[in-house]
PDB file of N, CA and C in Angstrom:
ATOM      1  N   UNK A   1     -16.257  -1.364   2.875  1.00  0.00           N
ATOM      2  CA  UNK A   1     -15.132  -0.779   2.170  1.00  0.00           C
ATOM      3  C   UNK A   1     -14.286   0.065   3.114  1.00  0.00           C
ATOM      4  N   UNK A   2     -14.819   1.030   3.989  1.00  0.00           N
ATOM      5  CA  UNK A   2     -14.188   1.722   4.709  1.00  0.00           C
ATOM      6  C   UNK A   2     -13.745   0.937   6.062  1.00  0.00           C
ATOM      7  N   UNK A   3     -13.972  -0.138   6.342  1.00  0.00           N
ATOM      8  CA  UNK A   3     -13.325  -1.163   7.675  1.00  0.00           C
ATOM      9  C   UNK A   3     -12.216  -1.760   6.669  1.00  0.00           C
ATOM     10  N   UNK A   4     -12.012  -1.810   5.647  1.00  0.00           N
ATOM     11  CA  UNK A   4     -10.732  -2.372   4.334  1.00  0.00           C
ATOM     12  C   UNK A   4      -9.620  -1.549   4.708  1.00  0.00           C
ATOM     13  N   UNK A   5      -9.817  -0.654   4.436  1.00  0.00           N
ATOM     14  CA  UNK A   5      -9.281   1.001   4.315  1.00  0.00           C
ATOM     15  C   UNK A   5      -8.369   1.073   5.678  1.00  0.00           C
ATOM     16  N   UNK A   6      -9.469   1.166   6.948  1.00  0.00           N
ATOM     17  CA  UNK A   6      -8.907   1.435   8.512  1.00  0.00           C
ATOM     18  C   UNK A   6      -8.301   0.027   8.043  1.00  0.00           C
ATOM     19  N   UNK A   7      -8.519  -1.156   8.490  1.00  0.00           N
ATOM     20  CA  UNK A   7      -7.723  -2.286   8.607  1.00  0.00           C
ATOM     21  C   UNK A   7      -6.252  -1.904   8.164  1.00  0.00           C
ATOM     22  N   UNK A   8      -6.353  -1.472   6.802  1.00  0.00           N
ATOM     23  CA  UNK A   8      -5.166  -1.618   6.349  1.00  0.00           C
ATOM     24  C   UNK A   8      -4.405  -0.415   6.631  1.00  0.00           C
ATOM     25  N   UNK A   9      -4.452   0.716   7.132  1.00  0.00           N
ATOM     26  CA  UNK A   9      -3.933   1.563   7.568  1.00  0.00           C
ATOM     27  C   UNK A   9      -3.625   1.507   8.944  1.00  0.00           C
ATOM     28  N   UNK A  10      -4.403   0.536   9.488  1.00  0.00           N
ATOM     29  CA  UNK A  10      -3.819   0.342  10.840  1.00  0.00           C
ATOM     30  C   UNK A  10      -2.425  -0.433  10.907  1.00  0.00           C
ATOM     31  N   UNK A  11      -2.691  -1.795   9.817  1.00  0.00           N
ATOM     32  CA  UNK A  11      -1.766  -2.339   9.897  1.00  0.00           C
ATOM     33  C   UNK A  11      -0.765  -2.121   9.193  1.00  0.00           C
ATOM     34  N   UNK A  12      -0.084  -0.884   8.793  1.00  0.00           N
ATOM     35  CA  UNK A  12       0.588  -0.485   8.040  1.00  0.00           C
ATOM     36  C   UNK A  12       1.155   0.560   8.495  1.00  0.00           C
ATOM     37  N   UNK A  13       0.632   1.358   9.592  1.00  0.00           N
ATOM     38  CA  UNK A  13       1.178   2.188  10.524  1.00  0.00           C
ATOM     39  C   UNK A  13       2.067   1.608  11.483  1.00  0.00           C
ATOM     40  N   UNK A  14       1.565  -0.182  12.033  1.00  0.00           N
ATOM     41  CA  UNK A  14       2.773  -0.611  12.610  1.00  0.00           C
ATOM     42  C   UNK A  14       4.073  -0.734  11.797  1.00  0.00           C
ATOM     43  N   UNK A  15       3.771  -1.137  10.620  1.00  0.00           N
ATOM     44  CA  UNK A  15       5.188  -1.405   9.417  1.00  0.00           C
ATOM     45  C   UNK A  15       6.030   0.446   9.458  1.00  0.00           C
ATOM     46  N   UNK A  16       5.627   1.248   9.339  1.00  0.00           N
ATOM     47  CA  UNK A  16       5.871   2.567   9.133  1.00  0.00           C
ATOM     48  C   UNK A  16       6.557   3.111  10.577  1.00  0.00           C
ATOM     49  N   UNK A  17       6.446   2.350  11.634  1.00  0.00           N
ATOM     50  CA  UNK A  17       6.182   3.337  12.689  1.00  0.00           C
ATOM     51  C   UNK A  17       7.533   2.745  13.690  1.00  0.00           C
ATOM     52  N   UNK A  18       8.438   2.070  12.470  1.00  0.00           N
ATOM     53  CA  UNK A  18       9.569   1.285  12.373  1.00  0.00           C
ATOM     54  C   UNK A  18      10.868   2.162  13.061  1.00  0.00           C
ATOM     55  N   UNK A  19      10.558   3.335  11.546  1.00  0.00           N
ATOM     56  CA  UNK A  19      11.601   4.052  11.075  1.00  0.00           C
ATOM     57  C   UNK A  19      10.860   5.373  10.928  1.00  0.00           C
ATOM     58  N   UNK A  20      11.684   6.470  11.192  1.00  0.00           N
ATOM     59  CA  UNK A  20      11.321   7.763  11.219  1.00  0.00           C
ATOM     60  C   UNK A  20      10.583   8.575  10.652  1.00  0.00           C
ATOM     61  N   UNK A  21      11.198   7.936   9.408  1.00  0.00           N
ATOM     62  CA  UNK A  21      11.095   8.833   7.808  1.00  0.00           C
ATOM     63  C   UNK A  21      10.027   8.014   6.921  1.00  0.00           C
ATOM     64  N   UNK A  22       9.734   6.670   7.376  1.00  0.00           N
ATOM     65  CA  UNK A  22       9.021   5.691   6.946  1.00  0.00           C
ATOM     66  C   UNK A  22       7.947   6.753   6.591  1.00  0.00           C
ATOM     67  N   UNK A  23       6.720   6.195   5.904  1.00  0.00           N
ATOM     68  CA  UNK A  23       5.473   6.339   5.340  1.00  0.00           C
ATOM     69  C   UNK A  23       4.992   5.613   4.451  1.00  0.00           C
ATOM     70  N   UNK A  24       3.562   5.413   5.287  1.00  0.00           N
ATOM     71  CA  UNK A  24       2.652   4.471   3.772  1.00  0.00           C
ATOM     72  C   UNK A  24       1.229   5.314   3.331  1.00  0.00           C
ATOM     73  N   UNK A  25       1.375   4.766   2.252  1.00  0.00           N
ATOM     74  CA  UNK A  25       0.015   5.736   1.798  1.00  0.00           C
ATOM     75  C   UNK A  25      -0.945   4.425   0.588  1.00  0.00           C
ATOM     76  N   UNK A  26      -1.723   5.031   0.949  1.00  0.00           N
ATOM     77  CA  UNK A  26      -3.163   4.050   0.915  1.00  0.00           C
ATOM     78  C   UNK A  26      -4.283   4.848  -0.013  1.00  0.00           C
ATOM     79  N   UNK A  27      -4.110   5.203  -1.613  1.00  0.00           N
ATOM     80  CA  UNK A  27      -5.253   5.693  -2.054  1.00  0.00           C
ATOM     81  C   UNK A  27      -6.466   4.444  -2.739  1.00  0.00           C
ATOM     82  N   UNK A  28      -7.482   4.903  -2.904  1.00  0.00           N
ATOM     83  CA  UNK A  28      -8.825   4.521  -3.655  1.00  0.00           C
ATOM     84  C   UNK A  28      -9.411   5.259  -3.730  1.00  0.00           C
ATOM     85  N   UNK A  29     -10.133   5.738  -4.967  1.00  0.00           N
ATOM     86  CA  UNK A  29     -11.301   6.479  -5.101  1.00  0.00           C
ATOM     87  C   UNK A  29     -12.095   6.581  -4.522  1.00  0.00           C
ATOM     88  N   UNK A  30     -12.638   7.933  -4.332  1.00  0.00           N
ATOM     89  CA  UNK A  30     -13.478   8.595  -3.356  1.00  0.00           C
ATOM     90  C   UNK A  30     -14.828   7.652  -3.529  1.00  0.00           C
ATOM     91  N   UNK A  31     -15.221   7.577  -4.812  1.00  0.00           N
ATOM     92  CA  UNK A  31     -16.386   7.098  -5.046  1.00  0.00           C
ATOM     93  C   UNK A  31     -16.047   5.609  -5.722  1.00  0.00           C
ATOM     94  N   UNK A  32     -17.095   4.185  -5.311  1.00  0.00           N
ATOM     95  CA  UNK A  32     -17.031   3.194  -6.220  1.00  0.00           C
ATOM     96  C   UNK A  32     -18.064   2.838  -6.203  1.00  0.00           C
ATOM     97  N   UNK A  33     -18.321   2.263  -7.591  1.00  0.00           N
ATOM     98  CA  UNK A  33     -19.905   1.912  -7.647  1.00  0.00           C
ATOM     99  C   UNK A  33     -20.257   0.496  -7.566  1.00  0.00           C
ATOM    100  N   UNK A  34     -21.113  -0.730  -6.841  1.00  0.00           N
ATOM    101  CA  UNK A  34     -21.250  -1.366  -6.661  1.00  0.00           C
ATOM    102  C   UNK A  34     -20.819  -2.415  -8.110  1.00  0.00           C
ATOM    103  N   UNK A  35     -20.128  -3.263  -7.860  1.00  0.00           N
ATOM    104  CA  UNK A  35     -19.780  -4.236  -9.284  1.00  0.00           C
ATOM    105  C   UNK A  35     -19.148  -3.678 -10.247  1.00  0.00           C
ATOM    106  N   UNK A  36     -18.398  -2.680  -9.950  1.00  0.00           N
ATOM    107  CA  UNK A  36     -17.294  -2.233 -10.519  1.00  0.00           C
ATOM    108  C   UNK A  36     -16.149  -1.887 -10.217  1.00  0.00           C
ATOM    109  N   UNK A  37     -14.979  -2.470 -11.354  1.00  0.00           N
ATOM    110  CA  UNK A  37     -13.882  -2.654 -10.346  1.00  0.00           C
ATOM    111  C   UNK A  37     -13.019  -1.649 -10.172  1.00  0.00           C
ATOM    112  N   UNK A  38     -12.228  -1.272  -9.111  1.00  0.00           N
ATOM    113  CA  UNK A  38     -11.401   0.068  -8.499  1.00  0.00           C
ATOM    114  C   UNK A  38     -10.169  -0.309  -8.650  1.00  0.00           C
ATOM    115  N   UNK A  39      -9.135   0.476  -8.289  1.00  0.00           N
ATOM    116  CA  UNK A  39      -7.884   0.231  -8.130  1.00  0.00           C
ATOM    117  C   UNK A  39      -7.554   0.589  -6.503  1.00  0.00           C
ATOM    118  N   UNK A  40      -6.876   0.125  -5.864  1.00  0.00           N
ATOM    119  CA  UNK A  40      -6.589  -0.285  -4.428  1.00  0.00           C
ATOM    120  C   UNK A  40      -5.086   0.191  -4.743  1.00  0.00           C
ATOM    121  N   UNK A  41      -4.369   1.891  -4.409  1.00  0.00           N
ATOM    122  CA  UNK A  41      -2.998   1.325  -4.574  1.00  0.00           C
ATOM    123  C   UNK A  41      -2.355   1.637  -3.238  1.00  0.00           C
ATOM    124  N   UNK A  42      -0.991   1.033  -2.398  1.00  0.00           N
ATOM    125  CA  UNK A  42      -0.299   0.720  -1.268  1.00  0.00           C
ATOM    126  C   UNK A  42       1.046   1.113  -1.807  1.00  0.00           C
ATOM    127  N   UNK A  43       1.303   1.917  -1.022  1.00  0.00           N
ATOM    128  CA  UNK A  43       2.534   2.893  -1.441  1.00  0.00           C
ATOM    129  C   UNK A  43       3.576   2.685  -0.132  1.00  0.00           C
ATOM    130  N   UNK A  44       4.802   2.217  -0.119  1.00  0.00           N
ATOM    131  CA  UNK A  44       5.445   2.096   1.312  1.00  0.00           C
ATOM    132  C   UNK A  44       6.726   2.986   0.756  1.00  0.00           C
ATOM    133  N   UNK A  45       6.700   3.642   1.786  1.00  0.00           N
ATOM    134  CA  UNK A  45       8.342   4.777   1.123  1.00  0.00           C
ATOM    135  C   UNK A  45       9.263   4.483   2.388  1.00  0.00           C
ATOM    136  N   UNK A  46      10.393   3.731   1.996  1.00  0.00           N
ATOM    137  CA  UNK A  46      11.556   3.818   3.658  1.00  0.00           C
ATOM    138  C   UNK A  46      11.025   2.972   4.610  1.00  0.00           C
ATOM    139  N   UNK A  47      10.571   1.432   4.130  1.00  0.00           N
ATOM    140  CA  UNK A  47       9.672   0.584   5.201  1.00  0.00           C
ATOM    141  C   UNK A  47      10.583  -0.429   4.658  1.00  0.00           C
ATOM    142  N   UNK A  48      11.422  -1.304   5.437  1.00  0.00           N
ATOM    143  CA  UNK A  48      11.415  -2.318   5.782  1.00  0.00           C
ATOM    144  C   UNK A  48      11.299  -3.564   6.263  1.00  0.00           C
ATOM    145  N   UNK A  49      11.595  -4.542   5.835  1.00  0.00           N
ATOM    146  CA  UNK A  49      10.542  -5.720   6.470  1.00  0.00           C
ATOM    147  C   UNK A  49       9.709  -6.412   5.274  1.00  0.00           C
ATOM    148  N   UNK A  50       9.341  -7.305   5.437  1.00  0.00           N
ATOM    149  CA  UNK A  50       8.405  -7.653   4.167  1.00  0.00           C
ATOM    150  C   UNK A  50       6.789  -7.378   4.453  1.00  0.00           C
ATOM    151  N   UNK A  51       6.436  -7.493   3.149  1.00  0.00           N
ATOM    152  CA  UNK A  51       4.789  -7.165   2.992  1.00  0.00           C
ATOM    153  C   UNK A  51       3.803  -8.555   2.985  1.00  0.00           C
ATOM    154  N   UNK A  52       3.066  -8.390   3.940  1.00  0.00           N
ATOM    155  CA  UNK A  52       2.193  -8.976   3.607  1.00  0.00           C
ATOM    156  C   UNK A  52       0.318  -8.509   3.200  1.00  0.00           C
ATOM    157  N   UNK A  53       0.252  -9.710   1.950  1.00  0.00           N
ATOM    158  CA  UNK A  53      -0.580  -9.719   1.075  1.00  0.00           C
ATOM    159  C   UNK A  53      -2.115  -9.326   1.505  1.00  0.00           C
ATOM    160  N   UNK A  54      -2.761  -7.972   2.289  1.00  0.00           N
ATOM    161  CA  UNK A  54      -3.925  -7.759   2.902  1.00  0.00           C
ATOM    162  C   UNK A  54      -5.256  -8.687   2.366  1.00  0.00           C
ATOM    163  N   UNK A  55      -6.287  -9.182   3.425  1.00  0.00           N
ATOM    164  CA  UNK A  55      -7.084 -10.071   3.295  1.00  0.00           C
ATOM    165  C   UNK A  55      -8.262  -9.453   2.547  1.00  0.00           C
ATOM    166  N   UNK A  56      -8.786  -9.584   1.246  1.00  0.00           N
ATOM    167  CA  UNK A  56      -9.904  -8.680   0.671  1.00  0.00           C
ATOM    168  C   UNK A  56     -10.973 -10.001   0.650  1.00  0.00           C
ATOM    169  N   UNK A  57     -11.391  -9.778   2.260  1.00  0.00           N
ATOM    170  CA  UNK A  57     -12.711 -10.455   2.136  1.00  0.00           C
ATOM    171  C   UNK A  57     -14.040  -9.697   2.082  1.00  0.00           C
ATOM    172  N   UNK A  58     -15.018 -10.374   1.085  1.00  0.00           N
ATOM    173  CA  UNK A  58     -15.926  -9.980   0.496  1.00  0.00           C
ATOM    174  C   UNK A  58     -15.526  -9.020  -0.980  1.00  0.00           C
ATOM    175  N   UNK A  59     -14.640  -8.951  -1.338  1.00  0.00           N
ATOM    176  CA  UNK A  59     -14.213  -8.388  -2.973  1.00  0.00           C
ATOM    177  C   UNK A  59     -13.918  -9.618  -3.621  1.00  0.00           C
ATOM    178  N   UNK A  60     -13.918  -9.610  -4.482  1.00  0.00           N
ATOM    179  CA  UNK A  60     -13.074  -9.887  -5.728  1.00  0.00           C
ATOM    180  C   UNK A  60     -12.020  -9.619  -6.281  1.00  0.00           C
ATOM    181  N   UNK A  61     -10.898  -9.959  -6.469  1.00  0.00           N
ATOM    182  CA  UNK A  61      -9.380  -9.771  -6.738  1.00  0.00           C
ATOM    183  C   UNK A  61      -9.440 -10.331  -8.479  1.00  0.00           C
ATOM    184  N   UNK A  62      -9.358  -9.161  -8.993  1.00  0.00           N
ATOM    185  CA  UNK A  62      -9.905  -9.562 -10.450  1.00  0.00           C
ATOM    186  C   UNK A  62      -8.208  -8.903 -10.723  1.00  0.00           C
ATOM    187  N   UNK A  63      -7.299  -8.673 -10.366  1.00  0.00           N
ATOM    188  CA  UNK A  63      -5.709  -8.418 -10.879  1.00  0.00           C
ATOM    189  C   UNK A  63      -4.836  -7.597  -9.504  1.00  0.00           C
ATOM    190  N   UNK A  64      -3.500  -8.593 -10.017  1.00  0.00           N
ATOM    191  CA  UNK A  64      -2.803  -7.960  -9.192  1.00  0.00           C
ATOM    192  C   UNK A  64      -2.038  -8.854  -7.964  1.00  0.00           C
ATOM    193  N   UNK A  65      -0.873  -8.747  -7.335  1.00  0.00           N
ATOM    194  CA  UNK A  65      -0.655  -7.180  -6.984  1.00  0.00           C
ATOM    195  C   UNK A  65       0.434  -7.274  -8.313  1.00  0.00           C
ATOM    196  N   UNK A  66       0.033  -5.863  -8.632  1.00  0.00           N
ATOM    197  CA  UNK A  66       0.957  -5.551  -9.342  1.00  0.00           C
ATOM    198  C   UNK A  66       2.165  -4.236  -8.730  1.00  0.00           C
ATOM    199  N   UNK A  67       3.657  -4.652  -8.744  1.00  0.00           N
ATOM    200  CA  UNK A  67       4.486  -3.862  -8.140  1.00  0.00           C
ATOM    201  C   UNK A  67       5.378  -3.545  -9.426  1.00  0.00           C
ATOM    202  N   UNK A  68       5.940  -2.517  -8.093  1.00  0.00           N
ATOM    203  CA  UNK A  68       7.066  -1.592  -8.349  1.00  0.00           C
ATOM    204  C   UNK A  68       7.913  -1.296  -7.686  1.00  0.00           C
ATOM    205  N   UNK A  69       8.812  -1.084  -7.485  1.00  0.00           N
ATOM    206  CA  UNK A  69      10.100  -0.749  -6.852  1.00  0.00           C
ATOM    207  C   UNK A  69      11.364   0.251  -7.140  1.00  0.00           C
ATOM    208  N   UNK A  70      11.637   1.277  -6.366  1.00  0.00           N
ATOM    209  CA  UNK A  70      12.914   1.932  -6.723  1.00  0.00           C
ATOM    210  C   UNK A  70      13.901   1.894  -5.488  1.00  0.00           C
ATOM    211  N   UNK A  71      14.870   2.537  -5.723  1.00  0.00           N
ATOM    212  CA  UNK A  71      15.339   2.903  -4.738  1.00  0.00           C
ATOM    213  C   UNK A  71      16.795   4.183  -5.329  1.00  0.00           C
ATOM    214  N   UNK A  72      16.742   5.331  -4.750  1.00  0.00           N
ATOM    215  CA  UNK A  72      18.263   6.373  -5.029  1.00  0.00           C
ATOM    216  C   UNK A  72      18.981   6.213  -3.595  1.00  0.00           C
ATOM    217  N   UNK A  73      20.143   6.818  -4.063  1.00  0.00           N
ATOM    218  CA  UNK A  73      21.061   6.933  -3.145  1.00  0.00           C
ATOM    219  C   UNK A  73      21.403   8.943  -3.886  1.00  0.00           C
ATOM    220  N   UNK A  74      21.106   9.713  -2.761  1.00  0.00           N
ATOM    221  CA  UNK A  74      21.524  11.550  -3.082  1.00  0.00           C
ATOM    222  C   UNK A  74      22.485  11.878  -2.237  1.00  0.00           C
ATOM    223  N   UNK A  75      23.872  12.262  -2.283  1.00  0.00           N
ATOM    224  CA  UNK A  75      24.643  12.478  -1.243  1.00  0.00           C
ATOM    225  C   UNK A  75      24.226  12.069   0.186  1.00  0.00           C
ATOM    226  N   UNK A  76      24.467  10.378   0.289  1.00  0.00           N
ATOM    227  CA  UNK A  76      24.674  10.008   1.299  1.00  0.00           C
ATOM    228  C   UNK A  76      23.092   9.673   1.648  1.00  0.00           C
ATOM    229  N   UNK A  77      22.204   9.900   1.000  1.00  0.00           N
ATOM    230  CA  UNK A  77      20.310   9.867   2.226  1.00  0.00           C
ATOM    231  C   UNK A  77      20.013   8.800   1.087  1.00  0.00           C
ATOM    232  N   UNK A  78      19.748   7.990   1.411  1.00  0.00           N
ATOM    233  CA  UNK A  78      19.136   6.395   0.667  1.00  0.00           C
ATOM    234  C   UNK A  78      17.566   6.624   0.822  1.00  0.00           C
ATOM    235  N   UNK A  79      17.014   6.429  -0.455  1.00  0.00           N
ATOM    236  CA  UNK A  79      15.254   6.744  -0.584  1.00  0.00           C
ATOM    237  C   UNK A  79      14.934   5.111  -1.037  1.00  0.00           C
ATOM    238  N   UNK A  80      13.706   4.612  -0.979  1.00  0.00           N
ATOM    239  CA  UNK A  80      13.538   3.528  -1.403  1.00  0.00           C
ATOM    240  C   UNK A  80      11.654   3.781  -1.585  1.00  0.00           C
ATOM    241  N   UNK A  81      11.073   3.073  -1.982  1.00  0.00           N
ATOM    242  CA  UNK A  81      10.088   3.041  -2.419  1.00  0.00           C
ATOM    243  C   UNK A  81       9.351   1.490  -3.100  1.00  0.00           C
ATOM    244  N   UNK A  82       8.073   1.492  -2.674  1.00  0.00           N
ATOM    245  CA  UNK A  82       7.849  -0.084  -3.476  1.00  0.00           C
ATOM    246  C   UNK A  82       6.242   0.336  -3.627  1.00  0.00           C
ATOM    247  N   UNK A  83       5.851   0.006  -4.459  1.00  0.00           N
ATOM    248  CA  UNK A  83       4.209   0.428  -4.785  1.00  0.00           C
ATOM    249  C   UNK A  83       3.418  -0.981  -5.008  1.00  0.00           C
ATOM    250  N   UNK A  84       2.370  -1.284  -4.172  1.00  0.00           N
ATOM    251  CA  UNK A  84       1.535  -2.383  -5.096  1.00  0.00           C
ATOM    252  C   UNK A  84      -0.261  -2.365  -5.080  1.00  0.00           C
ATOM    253  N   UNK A  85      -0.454  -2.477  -6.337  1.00  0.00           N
ATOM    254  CA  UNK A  85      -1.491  -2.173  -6.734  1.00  0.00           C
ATOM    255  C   UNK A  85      -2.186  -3.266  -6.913  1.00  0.00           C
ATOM    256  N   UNK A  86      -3.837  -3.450  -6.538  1.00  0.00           N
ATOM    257  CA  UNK A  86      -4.844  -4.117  -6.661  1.00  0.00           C
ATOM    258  C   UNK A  86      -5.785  -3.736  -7.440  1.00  0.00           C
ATOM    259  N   UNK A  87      -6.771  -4.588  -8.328  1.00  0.00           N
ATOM    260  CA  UNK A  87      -7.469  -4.555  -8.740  1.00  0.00           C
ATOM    261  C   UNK A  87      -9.019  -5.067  -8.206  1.00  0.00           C
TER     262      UNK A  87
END
């Protein structure tokens, strides 16, 4: 679980490490209990480029990805945001 975790924070620091202001964030519960299912969520704020779909070998992909997307414009500073969540 925790080589999932680094993997995907590694490879997501190259996507982030684009743009300045970029950031990704990567939560899961502290604790999971064997054969029960978690939520995996991938948060990219100010990342451009497209996403690709991380490899969950040895899990089960029982839903998902499920997204989201915004984006504002505040005097002139453009925010954007896209969230996707695993099951």
């Amino acid at each position: 679980m925790k080589k999932l975790i680094l993997m995907l924070i590694c490879t997501f620091y190259v996507l982030a490490s684009y743009s300045q202001k970029s950031e990704v964030v990567i939560k899961v519960k502290d604790t999971v209990s064997v054969g029960t299912p978690f939520k995996l969520e991938i948060e990219l704020k100010n990342v451009s480029g497209s996403f690709k779909t991380p490899v969950f070998q040895g899990l089960r992909l029982v839903g998902g990805p499920n997204t989201s997307s915004s984006f504002s414009m505040i005097n002139g500073e453009t925010t954007s945001k896209t969230m996707y969540i695993y099951y």
